[in-house]
PDB file of N, CA and C in Angstrom:
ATOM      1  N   UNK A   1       0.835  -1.158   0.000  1.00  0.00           N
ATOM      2  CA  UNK A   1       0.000   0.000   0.000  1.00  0.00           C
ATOM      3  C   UNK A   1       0.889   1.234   0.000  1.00  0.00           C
ATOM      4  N   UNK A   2       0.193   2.046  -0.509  1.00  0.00           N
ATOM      5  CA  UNK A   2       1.167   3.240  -1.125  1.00  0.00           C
ATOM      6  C   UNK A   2       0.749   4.398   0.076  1.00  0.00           C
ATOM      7  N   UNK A   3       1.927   5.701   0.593  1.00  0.00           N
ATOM      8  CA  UNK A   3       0.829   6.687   1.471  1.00  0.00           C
ATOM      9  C   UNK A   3       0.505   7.740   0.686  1.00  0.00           C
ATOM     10  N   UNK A   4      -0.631   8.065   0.902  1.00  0.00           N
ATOM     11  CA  UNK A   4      -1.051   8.860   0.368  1.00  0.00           C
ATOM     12  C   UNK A   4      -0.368  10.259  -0.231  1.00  0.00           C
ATOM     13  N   UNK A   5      -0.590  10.539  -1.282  1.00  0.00           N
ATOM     14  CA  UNK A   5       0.374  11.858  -2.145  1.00  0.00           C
ATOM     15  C   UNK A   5       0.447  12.699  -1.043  1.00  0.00           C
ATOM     16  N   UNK A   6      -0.518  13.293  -0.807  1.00  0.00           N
ATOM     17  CA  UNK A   6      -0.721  14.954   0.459  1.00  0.00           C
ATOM     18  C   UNK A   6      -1.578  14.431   1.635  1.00  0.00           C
ATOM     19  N   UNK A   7      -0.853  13.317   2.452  1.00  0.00           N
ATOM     20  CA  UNK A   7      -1.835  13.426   3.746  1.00  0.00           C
ATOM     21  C   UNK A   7      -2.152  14.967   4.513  1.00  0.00           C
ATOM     22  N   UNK A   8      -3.560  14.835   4.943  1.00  0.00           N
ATOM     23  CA  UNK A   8      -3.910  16.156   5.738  1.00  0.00           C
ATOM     24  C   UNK A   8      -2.782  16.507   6.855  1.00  0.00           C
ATOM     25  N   UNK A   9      -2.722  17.895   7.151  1.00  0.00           N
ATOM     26  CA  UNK A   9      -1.393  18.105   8.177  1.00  0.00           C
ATOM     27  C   UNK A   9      -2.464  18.068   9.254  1.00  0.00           C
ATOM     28  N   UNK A  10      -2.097  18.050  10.574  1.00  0.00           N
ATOM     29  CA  UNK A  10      -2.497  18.296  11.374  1.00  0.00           C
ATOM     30  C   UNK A  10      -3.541  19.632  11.721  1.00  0.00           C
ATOM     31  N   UNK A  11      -3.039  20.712  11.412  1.00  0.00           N
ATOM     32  CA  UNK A  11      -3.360  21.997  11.363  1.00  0.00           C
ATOM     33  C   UNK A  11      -5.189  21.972  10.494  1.00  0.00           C
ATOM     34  N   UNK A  12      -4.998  21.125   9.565  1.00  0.00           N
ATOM     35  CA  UNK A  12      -5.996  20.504   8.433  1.00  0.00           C
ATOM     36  C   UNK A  12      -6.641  20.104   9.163  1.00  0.00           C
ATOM     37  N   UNK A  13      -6.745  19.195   9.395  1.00  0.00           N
ATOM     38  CA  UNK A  13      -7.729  18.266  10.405  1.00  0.00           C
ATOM     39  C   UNK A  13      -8.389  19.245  11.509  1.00  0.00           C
ATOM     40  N   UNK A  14      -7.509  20.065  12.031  1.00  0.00           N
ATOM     41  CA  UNK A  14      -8.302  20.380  13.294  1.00  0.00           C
ATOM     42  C   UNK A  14      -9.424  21.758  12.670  1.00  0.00           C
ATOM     43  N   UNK A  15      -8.772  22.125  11.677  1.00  0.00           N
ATOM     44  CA  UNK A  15      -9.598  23.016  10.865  1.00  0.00           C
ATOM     45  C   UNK A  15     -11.064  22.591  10.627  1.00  0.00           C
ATOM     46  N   UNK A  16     -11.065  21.220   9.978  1.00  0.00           N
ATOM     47  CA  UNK A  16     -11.932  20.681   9.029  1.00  0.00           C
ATOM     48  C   UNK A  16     -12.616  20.738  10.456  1.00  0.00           C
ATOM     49  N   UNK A  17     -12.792  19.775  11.682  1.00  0.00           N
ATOM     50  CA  UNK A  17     -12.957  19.493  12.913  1.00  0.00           C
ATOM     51  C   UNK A  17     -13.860  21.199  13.567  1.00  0.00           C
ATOM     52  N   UNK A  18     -13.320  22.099  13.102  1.00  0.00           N
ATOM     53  CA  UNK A  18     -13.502  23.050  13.589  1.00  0.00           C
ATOM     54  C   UNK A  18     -14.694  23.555  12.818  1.00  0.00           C
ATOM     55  N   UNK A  19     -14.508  23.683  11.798  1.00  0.00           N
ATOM     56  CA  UNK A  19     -15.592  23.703  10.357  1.00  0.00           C
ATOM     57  C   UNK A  19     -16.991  23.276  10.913  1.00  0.00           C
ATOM     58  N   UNK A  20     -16.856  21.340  10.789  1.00  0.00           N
ATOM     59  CA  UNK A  20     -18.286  21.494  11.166  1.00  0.00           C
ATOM     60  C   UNK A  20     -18.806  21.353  12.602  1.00  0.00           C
ATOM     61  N   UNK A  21     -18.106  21.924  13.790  1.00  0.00           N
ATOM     62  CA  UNK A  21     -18.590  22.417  14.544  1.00  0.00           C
ATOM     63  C   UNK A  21     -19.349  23.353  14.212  1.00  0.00           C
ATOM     64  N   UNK A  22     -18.737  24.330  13.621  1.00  0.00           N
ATOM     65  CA  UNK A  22     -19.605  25.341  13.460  1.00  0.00           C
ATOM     66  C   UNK A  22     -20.862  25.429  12.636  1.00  0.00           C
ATOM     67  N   UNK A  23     -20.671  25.015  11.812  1.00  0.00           N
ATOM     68  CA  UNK A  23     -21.755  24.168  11.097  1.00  0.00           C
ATOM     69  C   UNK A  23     -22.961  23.741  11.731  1.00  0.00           C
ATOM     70  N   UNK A  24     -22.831  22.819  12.946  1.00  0.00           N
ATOM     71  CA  UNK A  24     -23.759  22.015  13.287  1.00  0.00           C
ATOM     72  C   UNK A  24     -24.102  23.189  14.603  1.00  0.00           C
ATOM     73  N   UNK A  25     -23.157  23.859  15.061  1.00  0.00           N
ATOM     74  CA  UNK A  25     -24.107  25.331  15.836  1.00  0.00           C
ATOM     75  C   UNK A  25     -24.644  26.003  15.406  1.00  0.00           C
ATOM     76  N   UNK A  26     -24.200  26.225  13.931  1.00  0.00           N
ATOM     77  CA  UNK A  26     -25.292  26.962  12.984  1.00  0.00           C
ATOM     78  C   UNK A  26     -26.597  26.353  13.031  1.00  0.00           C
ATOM     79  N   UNK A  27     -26.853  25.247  12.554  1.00  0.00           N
ATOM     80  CA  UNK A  27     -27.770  24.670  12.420  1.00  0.00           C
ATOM     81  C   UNK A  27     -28.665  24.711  13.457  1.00  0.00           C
ATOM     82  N   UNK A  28     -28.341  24.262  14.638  1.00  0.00           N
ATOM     83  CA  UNK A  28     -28.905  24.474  16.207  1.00  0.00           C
ATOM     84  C   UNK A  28     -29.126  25.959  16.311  1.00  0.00           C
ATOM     85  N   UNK A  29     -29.161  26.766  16.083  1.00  0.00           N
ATOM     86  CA  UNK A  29     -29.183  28.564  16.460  1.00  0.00           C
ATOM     87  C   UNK A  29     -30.513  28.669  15.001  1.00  0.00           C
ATOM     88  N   UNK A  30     -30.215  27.787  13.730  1.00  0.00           N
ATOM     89  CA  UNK A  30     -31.261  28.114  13.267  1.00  0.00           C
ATOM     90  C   UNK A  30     -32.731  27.288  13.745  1.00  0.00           C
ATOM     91  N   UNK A  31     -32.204  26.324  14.483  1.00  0.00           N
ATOM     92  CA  UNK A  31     -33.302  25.229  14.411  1.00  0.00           C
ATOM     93  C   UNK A  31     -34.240  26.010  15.684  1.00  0.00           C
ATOM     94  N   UNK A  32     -33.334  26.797  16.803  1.00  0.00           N
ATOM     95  CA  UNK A  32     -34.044  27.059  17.995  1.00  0.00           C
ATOM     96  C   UNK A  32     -34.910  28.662  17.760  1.00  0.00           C
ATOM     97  N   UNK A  33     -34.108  29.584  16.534  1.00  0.00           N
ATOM     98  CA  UNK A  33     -34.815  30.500  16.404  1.00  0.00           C
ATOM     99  C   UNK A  33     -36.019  30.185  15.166  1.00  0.00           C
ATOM    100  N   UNK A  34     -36.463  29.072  14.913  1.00  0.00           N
ATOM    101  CA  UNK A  34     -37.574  28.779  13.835  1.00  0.00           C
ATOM    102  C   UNK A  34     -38.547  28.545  15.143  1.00  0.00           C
ATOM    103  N   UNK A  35     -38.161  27.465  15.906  1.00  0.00           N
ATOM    104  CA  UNK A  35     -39.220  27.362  16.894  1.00  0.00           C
ATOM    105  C   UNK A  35     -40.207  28.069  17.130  1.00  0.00           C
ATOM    106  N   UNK A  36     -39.907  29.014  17.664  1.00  0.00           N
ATOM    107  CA  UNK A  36     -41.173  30.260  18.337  1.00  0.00           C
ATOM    108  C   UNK A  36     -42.023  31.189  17.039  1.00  0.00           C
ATOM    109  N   UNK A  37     -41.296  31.298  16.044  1.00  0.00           N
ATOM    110  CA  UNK A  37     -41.860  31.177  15.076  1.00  0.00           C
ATOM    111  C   UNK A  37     -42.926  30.484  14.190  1.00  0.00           C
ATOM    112  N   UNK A  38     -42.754  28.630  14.438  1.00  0.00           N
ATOM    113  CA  UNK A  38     -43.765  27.948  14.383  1.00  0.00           C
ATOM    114  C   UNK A  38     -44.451  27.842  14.875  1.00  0.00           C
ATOM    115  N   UNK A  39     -43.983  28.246  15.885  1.00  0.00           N
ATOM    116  CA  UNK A  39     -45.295  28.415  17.291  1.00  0.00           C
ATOM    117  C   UNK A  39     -46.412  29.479  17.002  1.00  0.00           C
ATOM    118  N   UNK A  40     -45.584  30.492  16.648  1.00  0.00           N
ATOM    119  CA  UNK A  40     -46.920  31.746  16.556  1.00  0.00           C
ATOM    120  C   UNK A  40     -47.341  31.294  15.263  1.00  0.00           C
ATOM    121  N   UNK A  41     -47.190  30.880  14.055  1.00  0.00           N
ATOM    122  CA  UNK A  41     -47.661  30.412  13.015  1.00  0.00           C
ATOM    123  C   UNK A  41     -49.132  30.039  13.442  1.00  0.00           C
ATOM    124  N   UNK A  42     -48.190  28.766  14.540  1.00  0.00           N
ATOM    125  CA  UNK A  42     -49.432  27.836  14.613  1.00  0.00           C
ATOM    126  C   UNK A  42     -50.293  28.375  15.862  1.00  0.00           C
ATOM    127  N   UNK A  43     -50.104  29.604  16.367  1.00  0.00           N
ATOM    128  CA  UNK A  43     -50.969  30.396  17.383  1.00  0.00           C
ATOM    129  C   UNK A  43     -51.693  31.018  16.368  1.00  0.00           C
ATOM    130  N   UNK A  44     -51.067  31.489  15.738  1.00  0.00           N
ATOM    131  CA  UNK A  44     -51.999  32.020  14.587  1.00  0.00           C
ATOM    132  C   UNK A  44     -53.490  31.812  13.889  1.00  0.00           C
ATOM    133  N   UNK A  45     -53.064  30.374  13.247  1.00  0.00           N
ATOM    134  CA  UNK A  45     -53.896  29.844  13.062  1.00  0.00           C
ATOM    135  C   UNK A  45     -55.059  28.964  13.970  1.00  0.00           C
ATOM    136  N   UNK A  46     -54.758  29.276  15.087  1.00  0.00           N
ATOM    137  CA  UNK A  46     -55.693  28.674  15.841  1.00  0.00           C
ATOM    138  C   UNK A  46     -56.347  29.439  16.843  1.00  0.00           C
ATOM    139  N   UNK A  47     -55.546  30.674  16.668  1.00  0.00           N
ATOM    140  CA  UNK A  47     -56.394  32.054  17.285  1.00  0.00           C
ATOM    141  C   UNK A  47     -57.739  32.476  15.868  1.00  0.00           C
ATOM    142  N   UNK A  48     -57.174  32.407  14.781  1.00  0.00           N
ATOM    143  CA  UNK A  48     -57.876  32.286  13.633  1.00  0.00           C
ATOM    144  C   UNK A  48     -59.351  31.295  13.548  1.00  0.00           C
ATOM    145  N   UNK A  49     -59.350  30.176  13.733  1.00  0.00           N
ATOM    146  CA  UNK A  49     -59.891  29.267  14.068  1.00  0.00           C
ATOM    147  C   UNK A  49     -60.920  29.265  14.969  1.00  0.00           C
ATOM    148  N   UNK A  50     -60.582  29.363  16.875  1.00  0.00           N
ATOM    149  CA  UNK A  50     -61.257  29.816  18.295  1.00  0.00           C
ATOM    150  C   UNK A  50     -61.229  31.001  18.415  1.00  0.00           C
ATOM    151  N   UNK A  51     -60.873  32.210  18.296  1.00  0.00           N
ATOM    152  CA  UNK A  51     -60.588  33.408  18.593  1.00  0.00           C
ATOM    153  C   UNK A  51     -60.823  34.426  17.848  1.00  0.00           C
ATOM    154  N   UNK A  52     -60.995  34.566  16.842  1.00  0.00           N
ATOM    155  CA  UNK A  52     -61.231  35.450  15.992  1.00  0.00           C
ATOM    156  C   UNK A  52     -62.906  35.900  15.709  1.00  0.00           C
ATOM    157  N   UNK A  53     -63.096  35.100  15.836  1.00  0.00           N
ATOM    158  CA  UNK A  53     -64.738  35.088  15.850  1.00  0.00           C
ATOM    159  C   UNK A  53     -65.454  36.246  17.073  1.00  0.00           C
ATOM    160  N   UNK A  54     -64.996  36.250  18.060  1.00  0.00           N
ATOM    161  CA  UNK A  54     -65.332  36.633  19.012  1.00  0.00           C
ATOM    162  C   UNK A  54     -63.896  38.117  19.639  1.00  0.00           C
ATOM    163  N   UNK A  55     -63.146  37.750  19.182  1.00  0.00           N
ATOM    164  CA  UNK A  55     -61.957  38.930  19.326  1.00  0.00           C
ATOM    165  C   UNK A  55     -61.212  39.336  18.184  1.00  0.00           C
ATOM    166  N   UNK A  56     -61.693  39.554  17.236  1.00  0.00           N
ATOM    167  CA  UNK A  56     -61.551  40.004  15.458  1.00  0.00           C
ATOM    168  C   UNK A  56     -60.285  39.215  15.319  1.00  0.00           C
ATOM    169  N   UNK A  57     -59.768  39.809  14.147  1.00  0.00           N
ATOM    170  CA  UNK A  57     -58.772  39.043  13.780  1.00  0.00           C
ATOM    171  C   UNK A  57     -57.530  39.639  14.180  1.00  0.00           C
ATOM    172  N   UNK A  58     -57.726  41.321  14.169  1.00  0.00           N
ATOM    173  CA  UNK A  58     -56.503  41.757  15.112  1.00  0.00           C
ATOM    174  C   UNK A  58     -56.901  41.896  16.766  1.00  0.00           C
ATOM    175  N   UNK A  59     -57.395  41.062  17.537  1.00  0.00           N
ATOM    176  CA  UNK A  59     -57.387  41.446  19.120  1.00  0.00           C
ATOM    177  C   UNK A  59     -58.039  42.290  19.541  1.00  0.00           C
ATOM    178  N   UNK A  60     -58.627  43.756  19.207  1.00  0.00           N
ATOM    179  CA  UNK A  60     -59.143  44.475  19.156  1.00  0.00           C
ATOM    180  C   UNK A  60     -61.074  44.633  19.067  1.00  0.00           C
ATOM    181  N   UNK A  61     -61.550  43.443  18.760  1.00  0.00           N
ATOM    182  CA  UNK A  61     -63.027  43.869  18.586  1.00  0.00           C
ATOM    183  C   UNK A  61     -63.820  43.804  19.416  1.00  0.00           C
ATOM    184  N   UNK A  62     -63.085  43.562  20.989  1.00  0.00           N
ATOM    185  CA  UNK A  62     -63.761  43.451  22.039  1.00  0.00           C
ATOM    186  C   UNK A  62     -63.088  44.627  23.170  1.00  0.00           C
ATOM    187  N   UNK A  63     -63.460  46.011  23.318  1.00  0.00           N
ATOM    188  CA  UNK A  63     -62.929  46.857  24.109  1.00  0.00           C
ATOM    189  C   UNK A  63     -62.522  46.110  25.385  1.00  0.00           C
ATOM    190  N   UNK A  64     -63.305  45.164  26.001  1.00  0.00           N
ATOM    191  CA  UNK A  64     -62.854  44.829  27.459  1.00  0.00           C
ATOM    192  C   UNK A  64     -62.110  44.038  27.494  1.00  0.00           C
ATOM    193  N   UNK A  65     -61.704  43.185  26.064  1.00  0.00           N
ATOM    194  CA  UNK A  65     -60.602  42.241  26.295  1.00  0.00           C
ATOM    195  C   UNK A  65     -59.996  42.721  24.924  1.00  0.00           C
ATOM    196  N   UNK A  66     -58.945  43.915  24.680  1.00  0.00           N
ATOM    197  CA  UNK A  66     -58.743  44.210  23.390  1.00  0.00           C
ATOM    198  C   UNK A  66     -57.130  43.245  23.770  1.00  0.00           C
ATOM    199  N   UNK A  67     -56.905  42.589  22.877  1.00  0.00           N
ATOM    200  CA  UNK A  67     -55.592  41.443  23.051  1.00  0.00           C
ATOM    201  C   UNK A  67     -54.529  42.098  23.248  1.00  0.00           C
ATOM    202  N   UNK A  68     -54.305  43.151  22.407  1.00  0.00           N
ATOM    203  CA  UNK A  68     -53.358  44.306  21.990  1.00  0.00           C
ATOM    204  C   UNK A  68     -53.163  45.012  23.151  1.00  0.00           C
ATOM    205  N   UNK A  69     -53.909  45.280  24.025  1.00  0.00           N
ATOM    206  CA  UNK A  69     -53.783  46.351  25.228  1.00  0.00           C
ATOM    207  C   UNK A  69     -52.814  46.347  25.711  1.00  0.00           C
ATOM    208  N   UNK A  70     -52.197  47.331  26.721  1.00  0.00           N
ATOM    209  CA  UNK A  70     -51.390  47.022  28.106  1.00  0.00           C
ATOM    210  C   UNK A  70     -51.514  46.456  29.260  1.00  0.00           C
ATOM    211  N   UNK A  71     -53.197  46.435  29.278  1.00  0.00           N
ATOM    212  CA  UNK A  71     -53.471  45.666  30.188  1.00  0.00           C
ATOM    213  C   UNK A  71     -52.771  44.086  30.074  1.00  0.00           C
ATOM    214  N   UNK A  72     -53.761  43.443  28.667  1.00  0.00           N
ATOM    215  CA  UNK A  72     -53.796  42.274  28.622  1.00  0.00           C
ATOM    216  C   UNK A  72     -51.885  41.805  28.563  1.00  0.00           C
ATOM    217  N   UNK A  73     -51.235  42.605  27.424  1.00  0.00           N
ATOM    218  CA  UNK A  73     -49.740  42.516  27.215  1.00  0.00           C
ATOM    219  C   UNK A  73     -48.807  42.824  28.746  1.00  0.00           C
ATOM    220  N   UNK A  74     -49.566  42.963  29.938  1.00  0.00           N
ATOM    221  CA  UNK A  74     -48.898  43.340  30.701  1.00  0.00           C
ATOM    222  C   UNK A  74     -48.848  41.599  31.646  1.00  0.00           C
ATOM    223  N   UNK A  75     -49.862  41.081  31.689  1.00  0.00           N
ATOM    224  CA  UNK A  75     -49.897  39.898  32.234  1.00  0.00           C
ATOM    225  C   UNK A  75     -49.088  38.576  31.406  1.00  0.00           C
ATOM    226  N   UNK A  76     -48.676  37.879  32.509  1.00  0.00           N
ATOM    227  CA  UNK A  76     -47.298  37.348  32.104  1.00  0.00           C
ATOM    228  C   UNK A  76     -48.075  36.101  31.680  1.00  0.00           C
ATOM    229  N   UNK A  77     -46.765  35.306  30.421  1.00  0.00           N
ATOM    230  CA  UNK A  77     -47.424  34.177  30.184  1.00  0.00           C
ATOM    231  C   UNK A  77     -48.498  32.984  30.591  1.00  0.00           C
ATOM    232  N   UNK A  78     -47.754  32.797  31.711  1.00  0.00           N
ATOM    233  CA  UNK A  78     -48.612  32.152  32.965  1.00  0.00           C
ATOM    234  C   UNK A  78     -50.339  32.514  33.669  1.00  0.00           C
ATOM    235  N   UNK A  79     -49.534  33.428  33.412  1.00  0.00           N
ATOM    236  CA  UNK A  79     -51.681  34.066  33.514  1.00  0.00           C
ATOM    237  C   UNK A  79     -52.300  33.551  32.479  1.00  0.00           C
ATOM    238  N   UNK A  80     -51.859  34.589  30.777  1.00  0.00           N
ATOM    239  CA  UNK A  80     -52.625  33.784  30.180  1.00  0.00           C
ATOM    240  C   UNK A  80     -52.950  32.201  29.645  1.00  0.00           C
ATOM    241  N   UNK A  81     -51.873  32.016  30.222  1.00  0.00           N
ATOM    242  CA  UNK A  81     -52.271  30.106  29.839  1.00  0.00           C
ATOM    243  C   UNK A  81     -53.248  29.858  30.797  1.00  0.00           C
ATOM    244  N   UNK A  82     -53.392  30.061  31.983  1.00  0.00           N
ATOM    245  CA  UNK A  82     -54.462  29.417  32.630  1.00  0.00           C
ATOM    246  C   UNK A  82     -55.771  30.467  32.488  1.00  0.00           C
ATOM    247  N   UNK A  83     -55.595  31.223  32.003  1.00  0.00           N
ATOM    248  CA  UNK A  83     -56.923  32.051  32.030  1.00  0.00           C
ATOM    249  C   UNK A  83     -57.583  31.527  30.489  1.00  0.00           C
ATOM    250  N   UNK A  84     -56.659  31.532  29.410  1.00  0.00           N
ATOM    251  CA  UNK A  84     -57.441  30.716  28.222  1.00  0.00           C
ATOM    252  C   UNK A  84     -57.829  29.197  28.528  1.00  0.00           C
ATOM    253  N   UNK A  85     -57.259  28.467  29.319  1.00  0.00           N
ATOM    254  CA  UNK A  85     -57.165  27.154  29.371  1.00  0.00           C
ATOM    255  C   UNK A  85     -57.897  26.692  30.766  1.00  0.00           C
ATOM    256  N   UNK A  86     -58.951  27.823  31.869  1.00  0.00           N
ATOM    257  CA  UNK A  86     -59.755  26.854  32.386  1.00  0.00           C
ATOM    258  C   UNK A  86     -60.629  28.619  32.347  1.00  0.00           C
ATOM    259  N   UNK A  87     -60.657  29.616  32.040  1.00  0.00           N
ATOM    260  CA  UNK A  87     -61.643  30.653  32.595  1.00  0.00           C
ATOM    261  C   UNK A  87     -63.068  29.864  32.159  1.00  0.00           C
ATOM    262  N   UNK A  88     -64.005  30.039  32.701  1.00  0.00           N
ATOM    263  CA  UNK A  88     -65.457  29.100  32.190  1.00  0.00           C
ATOM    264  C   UNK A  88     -65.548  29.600  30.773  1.00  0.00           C
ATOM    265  N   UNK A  89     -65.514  31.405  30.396  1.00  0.00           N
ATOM    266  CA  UNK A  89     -65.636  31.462  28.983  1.00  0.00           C
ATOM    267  C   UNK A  89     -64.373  31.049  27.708  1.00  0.00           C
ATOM    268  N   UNK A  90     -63.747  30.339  28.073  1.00  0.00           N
ATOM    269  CA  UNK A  90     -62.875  29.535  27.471  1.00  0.00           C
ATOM    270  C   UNK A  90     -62.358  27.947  27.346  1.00  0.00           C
ATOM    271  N   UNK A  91     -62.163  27.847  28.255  1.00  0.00           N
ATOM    272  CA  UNK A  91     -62.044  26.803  28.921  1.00  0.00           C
ATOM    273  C   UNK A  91     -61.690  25.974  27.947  1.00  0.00           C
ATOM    274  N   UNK A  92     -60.906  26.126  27.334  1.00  0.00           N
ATOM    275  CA  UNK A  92     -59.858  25.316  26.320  1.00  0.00           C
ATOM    276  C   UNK A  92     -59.619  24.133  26.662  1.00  0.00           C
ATOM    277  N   UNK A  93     -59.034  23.625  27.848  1.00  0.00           N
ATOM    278  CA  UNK A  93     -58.666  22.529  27.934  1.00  0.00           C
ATOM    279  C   UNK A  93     -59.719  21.730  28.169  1.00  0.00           C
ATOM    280  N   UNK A  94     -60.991  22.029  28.198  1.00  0.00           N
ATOM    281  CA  UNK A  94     -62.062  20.869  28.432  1.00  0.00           C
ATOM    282  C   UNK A  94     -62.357  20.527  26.976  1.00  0.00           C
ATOM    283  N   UNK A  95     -62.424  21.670  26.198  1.00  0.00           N
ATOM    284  CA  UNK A  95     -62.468  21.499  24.726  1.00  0.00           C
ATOM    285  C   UNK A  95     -61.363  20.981  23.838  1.00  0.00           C
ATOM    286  N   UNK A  96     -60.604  20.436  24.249  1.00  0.00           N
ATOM    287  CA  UNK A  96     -59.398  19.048  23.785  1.00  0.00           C
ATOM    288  C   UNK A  96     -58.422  20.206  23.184  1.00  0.00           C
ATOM    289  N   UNK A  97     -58.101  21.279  23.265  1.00  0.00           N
ATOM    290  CA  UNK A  97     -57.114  22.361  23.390  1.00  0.00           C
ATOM    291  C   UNK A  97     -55.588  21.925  24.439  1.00  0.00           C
ATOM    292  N   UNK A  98     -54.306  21.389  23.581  1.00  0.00           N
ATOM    293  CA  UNK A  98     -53.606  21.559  24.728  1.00  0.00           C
ATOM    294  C   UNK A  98     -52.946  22.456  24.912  1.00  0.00           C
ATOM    295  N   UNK A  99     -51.918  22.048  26.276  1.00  0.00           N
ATOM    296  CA  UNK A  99     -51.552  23.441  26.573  1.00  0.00           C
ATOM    297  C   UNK A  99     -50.249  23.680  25.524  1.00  0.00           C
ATOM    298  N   UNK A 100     -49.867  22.813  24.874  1.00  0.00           N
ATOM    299  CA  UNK A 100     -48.859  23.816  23.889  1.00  0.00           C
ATOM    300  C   UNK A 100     -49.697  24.269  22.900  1.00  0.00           C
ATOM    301  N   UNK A 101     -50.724  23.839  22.795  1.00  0.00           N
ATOM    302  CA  UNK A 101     -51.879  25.104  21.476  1.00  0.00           C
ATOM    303  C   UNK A 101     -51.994  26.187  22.187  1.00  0.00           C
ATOM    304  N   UNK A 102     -52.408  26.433  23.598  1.00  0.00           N
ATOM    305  CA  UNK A 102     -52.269  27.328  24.475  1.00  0.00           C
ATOM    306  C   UNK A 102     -51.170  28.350  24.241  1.00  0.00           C
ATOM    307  N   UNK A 103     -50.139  27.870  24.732  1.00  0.00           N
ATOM    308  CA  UNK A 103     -48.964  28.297  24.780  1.00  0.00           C
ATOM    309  C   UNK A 103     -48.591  29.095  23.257  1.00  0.00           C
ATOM    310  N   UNK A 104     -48.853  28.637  21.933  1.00  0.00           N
ATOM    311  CA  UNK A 104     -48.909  28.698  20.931  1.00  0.00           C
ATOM    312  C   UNK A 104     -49.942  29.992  21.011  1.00  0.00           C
ATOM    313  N   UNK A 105     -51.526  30.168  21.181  1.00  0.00           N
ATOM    314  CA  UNK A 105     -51.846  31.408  21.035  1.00  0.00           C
ATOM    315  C   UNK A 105     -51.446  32.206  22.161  1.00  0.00           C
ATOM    316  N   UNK A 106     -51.130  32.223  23.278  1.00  0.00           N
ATOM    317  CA  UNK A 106     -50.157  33.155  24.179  1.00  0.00           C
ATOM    318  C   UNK A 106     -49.153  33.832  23.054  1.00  0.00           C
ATOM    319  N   UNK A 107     -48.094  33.117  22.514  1.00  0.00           N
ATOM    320  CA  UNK A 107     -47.372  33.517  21.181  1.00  0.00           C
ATOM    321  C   UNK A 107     -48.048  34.657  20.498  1.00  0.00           C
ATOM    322  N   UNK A 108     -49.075  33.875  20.073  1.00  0.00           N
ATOM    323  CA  UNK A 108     -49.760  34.924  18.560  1.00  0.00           C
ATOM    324  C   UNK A 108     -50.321  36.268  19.138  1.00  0.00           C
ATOM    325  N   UNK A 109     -50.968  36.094  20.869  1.00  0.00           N
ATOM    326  CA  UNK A 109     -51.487  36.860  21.363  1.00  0.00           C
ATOM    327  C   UNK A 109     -50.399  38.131  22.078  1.00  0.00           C
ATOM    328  N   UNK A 110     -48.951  38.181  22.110  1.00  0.00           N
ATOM    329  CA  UNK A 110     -47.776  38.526  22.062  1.00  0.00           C
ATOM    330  C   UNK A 110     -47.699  39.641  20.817  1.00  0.00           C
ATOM    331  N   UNK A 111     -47.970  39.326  19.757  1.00  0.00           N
ATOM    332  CA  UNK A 111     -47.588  39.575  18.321  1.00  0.00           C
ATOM    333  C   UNK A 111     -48.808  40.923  18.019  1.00  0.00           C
ATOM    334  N   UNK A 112     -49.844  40.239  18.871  1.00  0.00           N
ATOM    335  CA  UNK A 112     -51.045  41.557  18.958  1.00  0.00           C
ATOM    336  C   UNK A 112     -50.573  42.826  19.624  1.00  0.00           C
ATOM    337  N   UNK A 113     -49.188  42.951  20.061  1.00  0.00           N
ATOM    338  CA  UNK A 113     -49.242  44.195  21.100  1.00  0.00           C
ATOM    339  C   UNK A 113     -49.111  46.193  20.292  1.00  0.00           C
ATOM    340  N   UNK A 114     -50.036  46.826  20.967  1.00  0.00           N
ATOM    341  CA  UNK A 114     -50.622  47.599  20.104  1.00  0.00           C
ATOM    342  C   UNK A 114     -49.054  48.620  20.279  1.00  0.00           C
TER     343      UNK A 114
END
């Protein structure tokens, strides 16, 4: 067996090594900033769906619960997940709503801020 014409130098290798590290952090930095993105997509469409009907399509068609407000934008995630997901006039989760659809229009309901 013959050695090879130009084995890689050392310096090479740790390069290449180095390469797709970065690479595969790229990938991870894109994969984690698509997330929340799909999320409100899919808050979107499912505020579209339950929500719109009754709170227009921008948040707004109900003065006492305008989505957009400071009020509502002032209460932290956690509120609104349990306030969409057991208030009696919602009550999402009895209606086979889970809580990452929840969580998902919390997202979209984020995106409403006036």
């Amino acid at each position: 067996m013959h050695p090879p014409d130009n084995p890689p130098s050392g310096n090479a290798n740790r390069k290449g090594i180095q390469m797709k590290k970065i690479a595969a952090l790229l990938i991870i930095a894109i994969i984690v900033a698509a997330v929340p993105a799909m999320a409100a997509e899919d808050g979107a469409a499912l505020f579209k769906a339950k929500c719109a009907a009754c709170h227009g399509t921008d948040g707004a068609k109900m003065a006492k619960a305008n989505l957009g407000s400071a009020a509502i934008q002032a209460k932290t995630d956690a509120d609104l997940i349990t306030f969409i997901g057991t208030n009696p006039k919602h009550n999402f989760l009895k209606k086979n709503v889970t809580e990452e659809q929840i969580k998902a229009l919390v997202a979209h309901i984020r995106t409403l801020k006036k």
